[in-house]
Every structure is written in structure tokens, then in C-alpha cells.
N, C-alpha and C. Protein backbone atom coordinates (compact mmCIF):
# COMPACT_ATOMS: atom_id res chain seq x y z
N UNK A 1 15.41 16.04 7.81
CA UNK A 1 14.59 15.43 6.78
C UNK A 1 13.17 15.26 7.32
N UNK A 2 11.95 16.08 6.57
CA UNK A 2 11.08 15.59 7.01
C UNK A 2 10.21 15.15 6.25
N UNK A 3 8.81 13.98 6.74
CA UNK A 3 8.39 12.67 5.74
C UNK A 3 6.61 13.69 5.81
N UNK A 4 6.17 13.53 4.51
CA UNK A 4 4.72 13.71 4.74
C UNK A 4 3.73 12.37 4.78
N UNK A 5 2.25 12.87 5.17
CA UNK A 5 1.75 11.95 5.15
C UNK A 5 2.12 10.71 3.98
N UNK A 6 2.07 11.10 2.71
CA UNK A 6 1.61 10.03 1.36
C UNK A 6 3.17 9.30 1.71
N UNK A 7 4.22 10.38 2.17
CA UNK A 7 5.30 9.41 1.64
C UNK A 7 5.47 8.47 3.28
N UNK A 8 4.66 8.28 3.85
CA UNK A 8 4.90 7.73 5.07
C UNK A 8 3.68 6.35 4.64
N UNK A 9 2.58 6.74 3.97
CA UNK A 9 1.19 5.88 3.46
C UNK A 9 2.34 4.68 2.32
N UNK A 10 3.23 5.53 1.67
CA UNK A 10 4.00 4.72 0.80
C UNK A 10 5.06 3.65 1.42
N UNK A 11 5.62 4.40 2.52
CA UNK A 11 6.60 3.28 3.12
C UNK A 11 5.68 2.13 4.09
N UNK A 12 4.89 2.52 4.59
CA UNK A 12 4.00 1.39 5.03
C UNK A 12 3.23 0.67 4.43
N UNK A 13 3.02 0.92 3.01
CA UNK A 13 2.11 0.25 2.14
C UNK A 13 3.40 -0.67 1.50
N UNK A 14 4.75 -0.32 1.42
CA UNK A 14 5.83 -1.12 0.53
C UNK A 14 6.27 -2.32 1.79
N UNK A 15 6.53 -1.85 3.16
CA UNK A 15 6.75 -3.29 4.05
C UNK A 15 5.69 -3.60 4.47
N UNK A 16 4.46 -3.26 4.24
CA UNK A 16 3.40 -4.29 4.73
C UNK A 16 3.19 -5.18 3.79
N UNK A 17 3.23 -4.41 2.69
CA UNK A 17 3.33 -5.56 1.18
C UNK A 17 4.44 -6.82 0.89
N UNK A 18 5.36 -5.93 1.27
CA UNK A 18 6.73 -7.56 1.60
C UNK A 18 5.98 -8.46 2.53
N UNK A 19 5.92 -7.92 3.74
CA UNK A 19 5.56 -8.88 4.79
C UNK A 19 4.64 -10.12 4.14
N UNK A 20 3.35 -9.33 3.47
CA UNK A 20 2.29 -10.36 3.29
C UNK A 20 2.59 -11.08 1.74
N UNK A 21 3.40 -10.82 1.33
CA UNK A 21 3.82 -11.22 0.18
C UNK A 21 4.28 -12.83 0.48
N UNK A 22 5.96 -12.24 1.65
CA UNK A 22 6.46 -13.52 1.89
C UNK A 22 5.53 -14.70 3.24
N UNK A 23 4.98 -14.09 4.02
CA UNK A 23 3.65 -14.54 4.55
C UNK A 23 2.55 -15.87 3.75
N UNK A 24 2.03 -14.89 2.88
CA UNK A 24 1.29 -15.54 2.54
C UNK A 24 1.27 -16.65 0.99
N UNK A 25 2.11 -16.69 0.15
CA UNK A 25 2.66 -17.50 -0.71
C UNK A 25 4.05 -17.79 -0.59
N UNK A 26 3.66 -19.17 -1.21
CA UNK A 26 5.07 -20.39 -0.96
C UNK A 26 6.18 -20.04 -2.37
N UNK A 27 5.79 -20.10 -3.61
CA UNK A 27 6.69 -19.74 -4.48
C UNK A 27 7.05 -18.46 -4.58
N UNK A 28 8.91 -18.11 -4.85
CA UNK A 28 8.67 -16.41 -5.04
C UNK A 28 8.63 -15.67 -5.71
N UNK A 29 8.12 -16.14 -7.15
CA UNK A 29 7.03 -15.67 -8.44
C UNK A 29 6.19 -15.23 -7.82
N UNK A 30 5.35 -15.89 -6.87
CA UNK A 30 3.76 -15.40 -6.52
C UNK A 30 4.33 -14.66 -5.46
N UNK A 31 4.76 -14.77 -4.50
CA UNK A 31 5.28 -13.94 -3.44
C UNK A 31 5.57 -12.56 -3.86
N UNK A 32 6.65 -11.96 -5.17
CA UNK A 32 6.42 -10.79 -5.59
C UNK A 32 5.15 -10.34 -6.44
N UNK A 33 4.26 -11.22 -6.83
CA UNK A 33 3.01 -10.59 -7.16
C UNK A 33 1.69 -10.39 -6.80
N UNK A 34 1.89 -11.40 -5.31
CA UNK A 34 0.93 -10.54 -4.47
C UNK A 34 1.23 -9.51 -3.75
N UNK A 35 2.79 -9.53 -3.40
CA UNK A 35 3.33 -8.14 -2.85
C UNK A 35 2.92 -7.01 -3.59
N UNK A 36 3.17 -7.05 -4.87
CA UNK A 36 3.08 -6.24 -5.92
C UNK A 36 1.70 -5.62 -5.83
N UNK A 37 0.58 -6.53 -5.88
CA UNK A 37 -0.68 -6.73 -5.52
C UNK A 37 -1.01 -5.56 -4.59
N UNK A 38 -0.81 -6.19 -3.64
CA UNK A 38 -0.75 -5.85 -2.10
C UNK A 38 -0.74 -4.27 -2.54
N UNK A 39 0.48 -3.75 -2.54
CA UNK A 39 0.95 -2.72 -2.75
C UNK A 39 -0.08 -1.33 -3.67
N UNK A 40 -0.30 -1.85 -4.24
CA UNK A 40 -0.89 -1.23 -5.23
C UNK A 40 -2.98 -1.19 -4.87
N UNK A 41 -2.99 -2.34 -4.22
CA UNK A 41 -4.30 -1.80 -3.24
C UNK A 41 -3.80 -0.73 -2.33
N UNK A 42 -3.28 -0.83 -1.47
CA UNK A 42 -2.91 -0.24 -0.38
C UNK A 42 -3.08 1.30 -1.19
N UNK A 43 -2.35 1.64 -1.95
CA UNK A 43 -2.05 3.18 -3.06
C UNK A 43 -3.29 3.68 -3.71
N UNK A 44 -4.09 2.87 -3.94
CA UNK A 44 -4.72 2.67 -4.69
C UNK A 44 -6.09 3.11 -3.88
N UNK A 45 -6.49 2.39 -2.38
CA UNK A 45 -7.56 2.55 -1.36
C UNK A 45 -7.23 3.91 -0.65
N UNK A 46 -5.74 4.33 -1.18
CA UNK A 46 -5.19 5.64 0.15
C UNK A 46 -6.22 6.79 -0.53
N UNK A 47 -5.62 6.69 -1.80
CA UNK A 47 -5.87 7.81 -2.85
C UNK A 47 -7.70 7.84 -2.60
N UNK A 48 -8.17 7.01 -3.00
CA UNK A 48 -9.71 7.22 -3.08
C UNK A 48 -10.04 7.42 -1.55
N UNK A 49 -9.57 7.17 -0.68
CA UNK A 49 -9.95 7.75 0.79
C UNK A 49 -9.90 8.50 0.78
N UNK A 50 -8.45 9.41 0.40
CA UNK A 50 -8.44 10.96 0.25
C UNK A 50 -9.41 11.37 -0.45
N UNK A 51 -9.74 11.07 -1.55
CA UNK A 51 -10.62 12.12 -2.49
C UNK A 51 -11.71 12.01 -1.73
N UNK A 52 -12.22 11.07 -0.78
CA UNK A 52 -13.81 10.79 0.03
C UNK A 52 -13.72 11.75 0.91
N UNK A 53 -12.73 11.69 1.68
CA UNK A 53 -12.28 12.41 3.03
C UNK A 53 -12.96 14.19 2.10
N UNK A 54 -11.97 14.53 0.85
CA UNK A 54 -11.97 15.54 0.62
C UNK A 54 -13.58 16.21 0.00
N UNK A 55 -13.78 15.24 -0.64
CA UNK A 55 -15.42 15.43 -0.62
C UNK A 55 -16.37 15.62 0.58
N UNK A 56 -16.28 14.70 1.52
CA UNK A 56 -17.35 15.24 2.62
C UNK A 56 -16.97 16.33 3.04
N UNK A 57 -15.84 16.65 3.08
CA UNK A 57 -15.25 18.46 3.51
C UNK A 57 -15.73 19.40 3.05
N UNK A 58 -16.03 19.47 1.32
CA UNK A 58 -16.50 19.97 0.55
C UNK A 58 -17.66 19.94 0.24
């Protein structure tokens, strides 16, 4: 089995997002929605890096 970059950007963006989820809020309403949060920056900052990365290339 082998992992590419995005799906490796995805598994580290999903337990870094738990981590700071349960980390950083006390109720766990908010705990899954800053995870949620979290998560979705993380996907969100990968993607537009790439397209930057791919622009100065270009």
C-alpha cells in the first residue's frame, strides 16, 4: 500500500485536528467544531500552497 503526498497532508491534518480540538476546548460540542475547524484550515492552507508553489514554477 502506498500513501501520496495529499493523502498523508489529510491524515495529519485529521489527528492534528483531534489533538487541538480536545486540547484546546472544554465542552465536546466545541471540541468537535474547532476540530472540524482546525481541519478544514489545514485542507484548505494545503491546497492554496499548492496552487502558489505551482505558480512560481510556472
Amino acid at each position: 500500500m502506498t500513501i501520496t503526498h495529499f493523502d498523508a497532508v489529510l491524515l495529519f491534518s485529521l489527528f492534528t485536528s483531534i489533538v487541538f480540538g480536545i486540547t484546546q476546548r472544554a465542552q465536546p460540542r466545541m471540541m468537535i467544531r474547532f476540530g472540524a475547524f482546525c481541519f478544514a484550515l489545514f485542507v484548505v492552507g494545503t491546497v492554496a500552497g499548492s496552487w502558489l508553489m505551482w505558480l512560481i514554477k510556472h
